[in-house]
PDB file of N, CA and C in Angstrom:
ATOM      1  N   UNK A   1     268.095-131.239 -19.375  1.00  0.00           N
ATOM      2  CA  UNK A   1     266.758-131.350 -18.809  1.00  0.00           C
ATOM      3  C   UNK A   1     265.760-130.448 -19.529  1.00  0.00           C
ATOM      4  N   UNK A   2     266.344-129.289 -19.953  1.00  0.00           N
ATOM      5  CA  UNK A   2     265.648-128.731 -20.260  1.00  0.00           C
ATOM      6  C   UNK A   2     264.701-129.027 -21.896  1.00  0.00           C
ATOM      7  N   UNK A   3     265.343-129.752 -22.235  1.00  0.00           N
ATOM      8  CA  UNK A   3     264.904-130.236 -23.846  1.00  0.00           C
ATOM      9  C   UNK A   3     263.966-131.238 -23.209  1.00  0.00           C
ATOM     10  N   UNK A   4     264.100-131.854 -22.599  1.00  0.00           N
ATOM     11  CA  UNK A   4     262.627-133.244 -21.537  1.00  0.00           C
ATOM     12  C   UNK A   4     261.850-132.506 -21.249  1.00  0.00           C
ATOM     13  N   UNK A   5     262.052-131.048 -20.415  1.00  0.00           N
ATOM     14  CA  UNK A   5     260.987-130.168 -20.130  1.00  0.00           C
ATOM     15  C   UNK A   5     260.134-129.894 -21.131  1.00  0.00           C
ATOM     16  N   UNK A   6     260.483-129.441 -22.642  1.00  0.00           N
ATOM     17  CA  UNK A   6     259.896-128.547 -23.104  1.00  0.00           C
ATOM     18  C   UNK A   6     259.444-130.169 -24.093  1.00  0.00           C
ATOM     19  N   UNK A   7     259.752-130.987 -24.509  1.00  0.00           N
ATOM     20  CA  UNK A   7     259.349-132.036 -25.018  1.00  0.00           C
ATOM     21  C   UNK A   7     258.163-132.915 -24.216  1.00  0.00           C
ATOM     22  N   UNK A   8     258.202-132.995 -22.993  1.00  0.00           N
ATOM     23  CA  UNK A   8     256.572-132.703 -22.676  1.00  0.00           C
ATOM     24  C   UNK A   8     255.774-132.330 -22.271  1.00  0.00           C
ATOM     25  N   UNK A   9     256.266-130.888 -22.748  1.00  0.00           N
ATOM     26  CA  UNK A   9     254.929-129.753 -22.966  1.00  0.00           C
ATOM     27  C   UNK A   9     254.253-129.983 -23.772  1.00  0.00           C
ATOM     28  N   UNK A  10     255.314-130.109 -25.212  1.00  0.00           N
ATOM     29  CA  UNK A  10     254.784-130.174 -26.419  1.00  0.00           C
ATOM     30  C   UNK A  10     253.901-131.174 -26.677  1.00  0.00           C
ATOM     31  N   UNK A  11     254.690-132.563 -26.119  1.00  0.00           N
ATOM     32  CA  UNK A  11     253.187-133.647 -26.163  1.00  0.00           C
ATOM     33  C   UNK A  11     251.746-133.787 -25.566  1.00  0.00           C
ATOM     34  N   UNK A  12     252.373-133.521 -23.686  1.00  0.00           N
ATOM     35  CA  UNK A  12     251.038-133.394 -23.214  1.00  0.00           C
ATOM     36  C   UNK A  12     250.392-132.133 -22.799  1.00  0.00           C
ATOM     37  N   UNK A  13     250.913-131.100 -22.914  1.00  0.00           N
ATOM     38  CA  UNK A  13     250.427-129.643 -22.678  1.00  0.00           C
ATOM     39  C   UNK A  13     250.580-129.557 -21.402  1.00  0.00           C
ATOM     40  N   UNK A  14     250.339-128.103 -21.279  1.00  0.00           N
ATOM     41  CA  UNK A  14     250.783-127.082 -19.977  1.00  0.00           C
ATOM     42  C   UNK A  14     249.692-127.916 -18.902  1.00  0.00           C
ATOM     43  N   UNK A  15     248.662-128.223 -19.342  1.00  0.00           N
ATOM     44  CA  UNK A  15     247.298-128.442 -18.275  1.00  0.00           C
ATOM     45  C   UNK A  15     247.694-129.721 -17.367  1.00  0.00           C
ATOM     46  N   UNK A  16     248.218-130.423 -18.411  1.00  0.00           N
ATOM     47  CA  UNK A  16     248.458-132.113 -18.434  1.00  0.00           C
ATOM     48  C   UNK A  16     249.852-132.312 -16.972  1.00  0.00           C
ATOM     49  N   UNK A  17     250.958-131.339 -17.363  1.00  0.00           N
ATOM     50  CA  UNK A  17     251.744-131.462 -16.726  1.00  0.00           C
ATOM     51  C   UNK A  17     251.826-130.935 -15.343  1.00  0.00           C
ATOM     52  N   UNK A  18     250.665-129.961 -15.125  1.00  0.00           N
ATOM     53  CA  UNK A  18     250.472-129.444 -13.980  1.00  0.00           C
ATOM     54  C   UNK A  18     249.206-130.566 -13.152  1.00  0.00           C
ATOM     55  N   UNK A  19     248.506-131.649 -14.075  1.00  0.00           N
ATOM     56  CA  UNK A  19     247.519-132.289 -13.396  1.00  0.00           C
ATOM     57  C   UNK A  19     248.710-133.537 -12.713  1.00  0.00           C
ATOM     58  N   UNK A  20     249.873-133.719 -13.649  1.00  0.00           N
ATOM     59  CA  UNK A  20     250.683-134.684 -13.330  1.00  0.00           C
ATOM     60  C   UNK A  20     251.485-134.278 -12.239  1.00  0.00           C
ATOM     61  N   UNK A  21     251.693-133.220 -12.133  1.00  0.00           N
ATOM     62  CA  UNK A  21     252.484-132.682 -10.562  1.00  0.00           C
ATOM     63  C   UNK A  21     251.426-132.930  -9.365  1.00  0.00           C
ATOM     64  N   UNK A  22     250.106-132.609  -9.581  1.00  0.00           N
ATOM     65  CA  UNK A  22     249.460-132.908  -8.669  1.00  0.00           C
ATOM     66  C   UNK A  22     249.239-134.615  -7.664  1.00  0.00           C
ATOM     67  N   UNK A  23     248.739-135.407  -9.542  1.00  0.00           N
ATOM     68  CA  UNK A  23     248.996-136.540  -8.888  1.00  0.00           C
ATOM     69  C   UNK A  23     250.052-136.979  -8.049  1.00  0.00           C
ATOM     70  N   UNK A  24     251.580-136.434  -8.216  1.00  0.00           N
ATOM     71  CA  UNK A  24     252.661-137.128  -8.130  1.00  0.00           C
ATOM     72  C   UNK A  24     252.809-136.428  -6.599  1.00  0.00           C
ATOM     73  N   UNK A  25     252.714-135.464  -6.068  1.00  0.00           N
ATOM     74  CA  UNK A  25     252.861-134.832  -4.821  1.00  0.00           C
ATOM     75  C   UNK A  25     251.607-135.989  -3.781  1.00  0.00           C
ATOM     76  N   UNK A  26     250.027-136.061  -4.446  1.00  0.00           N
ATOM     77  CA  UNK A  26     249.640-137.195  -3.872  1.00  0.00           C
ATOM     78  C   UNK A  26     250.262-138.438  -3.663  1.00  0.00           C
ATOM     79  N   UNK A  27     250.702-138.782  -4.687  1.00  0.00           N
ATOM     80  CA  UNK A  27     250.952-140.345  -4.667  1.00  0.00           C
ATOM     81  C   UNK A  27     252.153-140.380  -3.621  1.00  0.00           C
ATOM     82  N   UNK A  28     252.811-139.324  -3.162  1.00  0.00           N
ATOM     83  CA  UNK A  28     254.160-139.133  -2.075  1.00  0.00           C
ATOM     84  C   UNK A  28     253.563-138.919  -1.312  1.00  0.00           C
ATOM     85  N   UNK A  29     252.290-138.199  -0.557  1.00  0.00           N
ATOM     86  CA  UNK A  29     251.460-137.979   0.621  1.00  0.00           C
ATOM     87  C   UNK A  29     251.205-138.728   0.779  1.00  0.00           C
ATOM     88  N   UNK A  30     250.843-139.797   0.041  1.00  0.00           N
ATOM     89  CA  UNK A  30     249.967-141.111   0.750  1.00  0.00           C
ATOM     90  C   UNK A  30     251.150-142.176   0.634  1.00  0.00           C
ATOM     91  N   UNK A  31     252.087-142.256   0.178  1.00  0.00           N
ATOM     92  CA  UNK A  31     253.404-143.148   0.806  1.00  0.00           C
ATOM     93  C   UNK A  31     253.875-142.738   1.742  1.00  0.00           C
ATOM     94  N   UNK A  32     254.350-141.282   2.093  1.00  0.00           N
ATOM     95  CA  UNK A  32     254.699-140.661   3.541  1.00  0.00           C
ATOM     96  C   UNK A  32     253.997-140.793   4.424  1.00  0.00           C
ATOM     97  N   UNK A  33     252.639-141.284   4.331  1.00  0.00           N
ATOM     98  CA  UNK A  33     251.522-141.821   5.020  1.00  0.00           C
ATOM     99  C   UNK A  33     251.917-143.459   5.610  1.00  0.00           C
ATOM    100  N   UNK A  34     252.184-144.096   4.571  1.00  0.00           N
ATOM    101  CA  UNK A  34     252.169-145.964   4.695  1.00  0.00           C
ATOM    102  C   UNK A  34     253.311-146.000   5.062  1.00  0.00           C
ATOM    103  N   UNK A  35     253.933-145.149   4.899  1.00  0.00           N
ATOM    104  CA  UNK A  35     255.551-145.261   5.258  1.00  0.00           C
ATOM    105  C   UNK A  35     255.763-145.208   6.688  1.00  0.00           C
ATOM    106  N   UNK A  36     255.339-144.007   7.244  1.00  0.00           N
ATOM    107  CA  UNK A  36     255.093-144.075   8.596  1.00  0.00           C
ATOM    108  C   UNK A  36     254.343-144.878   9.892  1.00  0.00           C
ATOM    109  N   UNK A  37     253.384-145.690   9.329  1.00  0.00           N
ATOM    110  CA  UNK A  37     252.404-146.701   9.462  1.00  0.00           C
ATOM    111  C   UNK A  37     253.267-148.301   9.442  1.00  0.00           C
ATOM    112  N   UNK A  38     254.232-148.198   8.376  1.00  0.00           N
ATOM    113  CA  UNK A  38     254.992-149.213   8.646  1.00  0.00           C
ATOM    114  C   UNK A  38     254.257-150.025   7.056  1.00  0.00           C
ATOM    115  N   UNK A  39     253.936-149.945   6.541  1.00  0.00           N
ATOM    116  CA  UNK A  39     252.915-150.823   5.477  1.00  0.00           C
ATOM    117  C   UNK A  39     254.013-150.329   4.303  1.00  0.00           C
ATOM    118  N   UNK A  40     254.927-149.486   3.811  1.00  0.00           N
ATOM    119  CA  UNK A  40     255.565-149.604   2.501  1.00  0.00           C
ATOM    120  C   UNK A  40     257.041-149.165   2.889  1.00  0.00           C
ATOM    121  N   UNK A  41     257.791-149.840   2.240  1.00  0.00           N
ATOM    122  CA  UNK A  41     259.412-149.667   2.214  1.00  0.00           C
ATOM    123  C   UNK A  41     260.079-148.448   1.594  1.00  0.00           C
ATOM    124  N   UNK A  42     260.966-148.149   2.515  1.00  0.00           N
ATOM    125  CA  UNK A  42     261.818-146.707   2.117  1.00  0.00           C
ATOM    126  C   UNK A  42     261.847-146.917   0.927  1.00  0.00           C
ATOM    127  N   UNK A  43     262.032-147.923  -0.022  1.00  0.00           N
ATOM    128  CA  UNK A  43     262.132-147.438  -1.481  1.00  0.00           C
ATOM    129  C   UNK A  43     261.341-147.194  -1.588  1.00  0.00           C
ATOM    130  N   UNK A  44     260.357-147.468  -2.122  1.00  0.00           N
ATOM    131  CA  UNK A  44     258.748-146.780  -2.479  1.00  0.00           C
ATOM    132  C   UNK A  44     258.475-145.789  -2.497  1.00  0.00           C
ATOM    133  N   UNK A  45     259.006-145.061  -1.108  1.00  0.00           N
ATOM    134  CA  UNK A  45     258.737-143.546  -0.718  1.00  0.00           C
ATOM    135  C   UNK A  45     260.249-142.976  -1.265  1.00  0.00           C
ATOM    136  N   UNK A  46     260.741-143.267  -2.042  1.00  0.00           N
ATOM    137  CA  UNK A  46     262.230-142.512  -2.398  1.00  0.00           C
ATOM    138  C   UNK A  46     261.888-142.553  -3.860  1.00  0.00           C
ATOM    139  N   UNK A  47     260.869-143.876  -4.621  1.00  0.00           N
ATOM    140  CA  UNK A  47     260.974-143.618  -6.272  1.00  0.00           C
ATOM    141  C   UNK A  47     259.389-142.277  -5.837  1.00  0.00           C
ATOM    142  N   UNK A  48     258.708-142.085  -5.061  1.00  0.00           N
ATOM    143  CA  UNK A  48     257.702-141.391  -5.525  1.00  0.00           C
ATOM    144  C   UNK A  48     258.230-140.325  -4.950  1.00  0.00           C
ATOM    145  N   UNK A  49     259.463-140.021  -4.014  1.00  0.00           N
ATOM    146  CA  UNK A  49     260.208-138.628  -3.850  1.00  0.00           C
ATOM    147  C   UNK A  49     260.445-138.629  -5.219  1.00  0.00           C
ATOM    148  N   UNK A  50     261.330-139.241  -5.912  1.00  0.00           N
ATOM    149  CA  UNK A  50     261.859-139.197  -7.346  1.00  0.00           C
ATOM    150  C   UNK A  50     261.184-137.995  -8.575  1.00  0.00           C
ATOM    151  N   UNK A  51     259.637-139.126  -8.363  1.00  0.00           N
ATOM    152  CA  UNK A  51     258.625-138.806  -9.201  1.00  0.00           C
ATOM    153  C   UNK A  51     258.588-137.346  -8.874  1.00  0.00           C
ATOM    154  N   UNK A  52     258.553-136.925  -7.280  1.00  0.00           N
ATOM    155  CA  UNK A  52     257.967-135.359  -7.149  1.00  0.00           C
ATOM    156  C   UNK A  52     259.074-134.175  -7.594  1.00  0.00           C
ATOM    157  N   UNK A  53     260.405-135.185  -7.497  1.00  0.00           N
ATOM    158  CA  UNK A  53     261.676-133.971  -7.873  1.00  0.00           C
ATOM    159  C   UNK A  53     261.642-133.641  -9.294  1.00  0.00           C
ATOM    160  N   UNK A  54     261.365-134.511 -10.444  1.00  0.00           N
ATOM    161  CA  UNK A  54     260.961-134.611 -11.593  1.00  0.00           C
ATOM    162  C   UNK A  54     260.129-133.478 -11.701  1.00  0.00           C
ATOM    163  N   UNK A  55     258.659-133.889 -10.875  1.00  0.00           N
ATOM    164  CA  UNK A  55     257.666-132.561 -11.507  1.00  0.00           C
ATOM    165  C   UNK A  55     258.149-131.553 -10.653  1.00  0.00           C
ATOM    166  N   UNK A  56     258.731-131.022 -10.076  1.00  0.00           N
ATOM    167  CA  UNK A  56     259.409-129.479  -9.366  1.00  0.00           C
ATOM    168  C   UNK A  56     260.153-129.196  -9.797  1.00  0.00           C
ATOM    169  N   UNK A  57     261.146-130.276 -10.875  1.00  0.00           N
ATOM    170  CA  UNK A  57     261.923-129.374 -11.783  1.00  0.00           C
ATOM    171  C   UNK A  57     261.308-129.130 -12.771  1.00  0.00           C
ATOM    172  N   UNK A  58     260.091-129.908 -13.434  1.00  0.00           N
ATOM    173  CA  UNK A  58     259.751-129.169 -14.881  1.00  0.00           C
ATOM    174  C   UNK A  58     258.598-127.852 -14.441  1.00  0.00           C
ATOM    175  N   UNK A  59     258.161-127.851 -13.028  1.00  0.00           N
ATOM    176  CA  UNK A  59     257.689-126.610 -12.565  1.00  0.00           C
ATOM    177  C   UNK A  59     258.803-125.653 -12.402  1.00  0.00           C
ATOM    178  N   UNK A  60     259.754-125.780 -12.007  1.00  0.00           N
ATOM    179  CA  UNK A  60     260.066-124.370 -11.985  1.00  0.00           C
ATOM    180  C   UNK A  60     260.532-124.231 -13.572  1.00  0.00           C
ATOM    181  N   UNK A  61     261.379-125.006 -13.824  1.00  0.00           N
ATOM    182  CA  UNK A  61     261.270-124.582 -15.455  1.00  0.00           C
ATOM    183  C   UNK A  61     260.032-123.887 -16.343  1.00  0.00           C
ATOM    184  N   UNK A  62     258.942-124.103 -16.339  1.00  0.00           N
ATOM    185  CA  UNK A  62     257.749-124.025 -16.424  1.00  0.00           C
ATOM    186  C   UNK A  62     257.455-122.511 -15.988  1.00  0.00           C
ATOM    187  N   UNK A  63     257.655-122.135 -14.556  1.00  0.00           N
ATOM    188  CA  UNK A  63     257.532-120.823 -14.048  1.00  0.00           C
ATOM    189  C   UNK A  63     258.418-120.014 -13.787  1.00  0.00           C
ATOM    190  N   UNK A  64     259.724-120.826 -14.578  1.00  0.00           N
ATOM    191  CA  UNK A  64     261.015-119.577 -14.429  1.00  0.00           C
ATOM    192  C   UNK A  64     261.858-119.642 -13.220  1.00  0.00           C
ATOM    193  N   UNK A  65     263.386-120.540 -13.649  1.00  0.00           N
ATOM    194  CA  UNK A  65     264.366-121.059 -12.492  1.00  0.00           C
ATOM    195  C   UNK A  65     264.710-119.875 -11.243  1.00  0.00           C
ATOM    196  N   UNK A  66     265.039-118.700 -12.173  1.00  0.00           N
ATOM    197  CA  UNK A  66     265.078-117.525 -11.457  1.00  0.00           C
ATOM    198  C   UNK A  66     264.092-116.746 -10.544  1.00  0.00           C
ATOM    199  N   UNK A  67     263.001-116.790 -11.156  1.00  0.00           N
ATOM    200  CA  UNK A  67     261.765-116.498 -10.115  1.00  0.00           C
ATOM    201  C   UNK A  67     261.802-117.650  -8.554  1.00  0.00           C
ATOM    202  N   UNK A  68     261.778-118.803  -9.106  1.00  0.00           N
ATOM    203  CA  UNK A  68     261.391-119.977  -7.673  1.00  0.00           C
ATOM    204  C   UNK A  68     263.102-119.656  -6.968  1.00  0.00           C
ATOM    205  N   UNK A  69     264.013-119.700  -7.955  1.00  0.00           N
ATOM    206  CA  UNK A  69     265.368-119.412  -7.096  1.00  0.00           C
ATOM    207  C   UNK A  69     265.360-118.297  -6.192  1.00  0.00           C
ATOM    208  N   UNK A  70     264.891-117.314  -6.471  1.00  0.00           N
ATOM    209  CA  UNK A  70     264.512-116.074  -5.472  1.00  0.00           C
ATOM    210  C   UNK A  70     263.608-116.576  -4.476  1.00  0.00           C
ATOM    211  N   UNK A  71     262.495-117.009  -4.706  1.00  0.00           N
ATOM    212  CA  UNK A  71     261.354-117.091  -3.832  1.00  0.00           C
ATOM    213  C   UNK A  71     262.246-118.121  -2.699  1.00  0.00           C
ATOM    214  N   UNK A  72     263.030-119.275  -3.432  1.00  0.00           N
ATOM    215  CA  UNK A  72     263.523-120.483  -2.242  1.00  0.00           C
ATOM    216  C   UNK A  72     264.651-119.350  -1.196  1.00  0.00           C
ATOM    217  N   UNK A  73     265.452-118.763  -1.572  1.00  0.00           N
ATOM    218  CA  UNK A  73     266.095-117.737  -1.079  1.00  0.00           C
ATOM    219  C   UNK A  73     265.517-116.919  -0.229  1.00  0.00           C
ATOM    220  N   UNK A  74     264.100-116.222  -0.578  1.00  0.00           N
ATOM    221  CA  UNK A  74     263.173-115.455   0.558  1.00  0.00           C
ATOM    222  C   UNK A  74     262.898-116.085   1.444  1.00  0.00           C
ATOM    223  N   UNK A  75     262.708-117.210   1.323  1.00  0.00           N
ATOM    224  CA  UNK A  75     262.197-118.232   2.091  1.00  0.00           C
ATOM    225  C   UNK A  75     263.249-119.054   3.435  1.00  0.00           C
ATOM    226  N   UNK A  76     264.271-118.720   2.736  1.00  0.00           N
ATOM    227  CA  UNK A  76     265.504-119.403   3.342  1.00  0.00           C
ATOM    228  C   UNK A  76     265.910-118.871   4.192  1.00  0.00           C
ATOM    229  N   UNK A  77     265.826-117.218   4.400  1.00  0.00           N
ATOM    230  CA  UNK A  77     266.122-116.257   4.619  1.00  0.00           C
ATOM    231  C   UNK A  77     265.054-116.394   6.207  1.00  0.00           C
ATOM    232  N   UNK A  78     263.836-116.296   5.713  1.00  0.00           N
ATOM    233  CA  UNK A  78     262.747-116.682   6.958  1.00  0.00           C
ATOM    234  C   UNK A  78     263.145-118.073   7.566  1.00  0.00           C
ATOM    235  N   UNK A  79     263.578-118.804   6.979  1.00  0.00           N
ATOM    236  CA  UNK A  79     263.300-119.724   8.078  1.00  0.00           C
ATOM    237  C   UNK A  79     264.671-119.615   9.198  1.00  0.00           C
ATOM    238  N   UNK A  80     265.633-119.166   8.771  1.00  0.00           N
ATOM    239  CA  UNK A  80     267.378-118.776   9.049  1.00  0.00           C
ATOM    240  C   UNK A  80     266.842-118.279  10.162  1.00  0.00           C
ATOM    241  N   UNK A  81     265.808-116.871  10.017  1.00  0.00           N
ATOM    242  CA  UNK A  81     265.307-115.758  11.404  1.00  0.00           C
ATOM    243  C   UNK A  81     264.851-116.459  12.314  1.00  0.00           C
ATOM    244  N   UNK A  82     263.902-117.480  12.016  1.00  0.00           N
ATOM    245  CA  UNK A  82     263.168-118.084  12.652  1.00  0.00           C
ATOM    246  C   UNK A  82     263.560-119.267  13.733  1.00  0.00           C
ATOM    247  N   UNK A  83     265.155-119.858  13.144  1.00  0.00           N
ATOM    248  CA  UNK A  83     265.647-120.809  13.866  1.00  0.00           C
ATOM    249  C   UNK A  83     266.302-119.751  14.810  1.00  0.00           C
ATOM    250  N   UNK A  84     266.886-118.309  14.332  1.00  0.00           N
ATOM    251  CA  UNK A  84     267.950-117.761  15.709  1.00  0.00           C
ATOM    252  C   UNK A  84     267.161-117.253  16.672  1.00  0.00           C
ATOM    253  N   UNK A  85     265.690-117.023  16.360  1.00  0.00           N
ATOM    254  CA  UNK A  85     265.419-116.622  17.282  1.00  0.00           C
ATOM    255  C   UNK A  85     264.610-118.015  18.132  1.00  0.00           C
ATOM    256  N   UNK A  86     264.320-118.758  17.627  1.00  0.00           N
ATOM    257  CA  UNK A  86     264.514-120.239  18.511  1.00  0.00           C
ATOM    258  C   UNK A  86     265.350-120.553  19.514  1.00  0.00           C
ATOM    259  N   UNK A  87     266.662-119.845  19.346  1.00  0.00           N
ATOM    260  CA  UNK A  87     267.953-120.503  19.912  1.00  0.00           C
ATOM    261  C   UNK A  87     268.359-119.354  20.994  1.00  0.00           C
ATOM    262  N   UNK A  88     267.636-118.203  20.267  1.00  0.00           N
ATOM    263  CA  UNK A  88     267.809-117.051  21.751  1.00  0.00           C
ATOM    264  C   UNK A  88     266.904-117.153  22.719  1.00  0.00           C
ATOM    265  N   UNK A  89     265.626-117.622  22.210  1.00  0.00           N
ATOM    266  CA  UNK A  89     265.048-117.873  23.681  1.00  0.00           C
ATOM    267  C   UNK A  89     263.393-117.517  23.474  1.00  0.00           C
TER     268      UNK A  89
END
């Protein structure tokens, strides 16, 4: 993956690939939208999940596996607290 990552950087640049994560997180908001509405089929909303797993892996590649691997971990960590103390009351 990582040679796809850095192969299109090189073509479309750093700017390009971060405007393309954007689109692609839209284009899944507004199927998670029609999806729920009843107007587009679980596939639809599974190739534009696709599309968004694509750009979150060449983002964290992009910002460093180890950095977002920590941060998902901090994070994991909060939400862990957050369910026990749900369950205590």
């Amino acid at each position: 993956m990582d040679k796809i990552y850095q192969a299109t950087i090189a073509r479309w640049g750093v700017d390009a690939q971060y405007d393309q994560a954007i689109e692609e997180c839209a284009e899944l908001i507004a199927a998670l939208k029609h999806f729920k509405r009843g107007k587009i089929s679980r596939h639809e909303v599974i190739d534009e999940l696709a599309d968004v797993t694509l750009m979150v892996g060449q983002l964290r590649w992009m910002f460093g596996e180890e950095l977002v691997a920590s941060a998902i971990n901090r994070k994991l960590e909060k939400l862990k607290h957050l369910l026990d103390e749900d369950e205590k009351g």
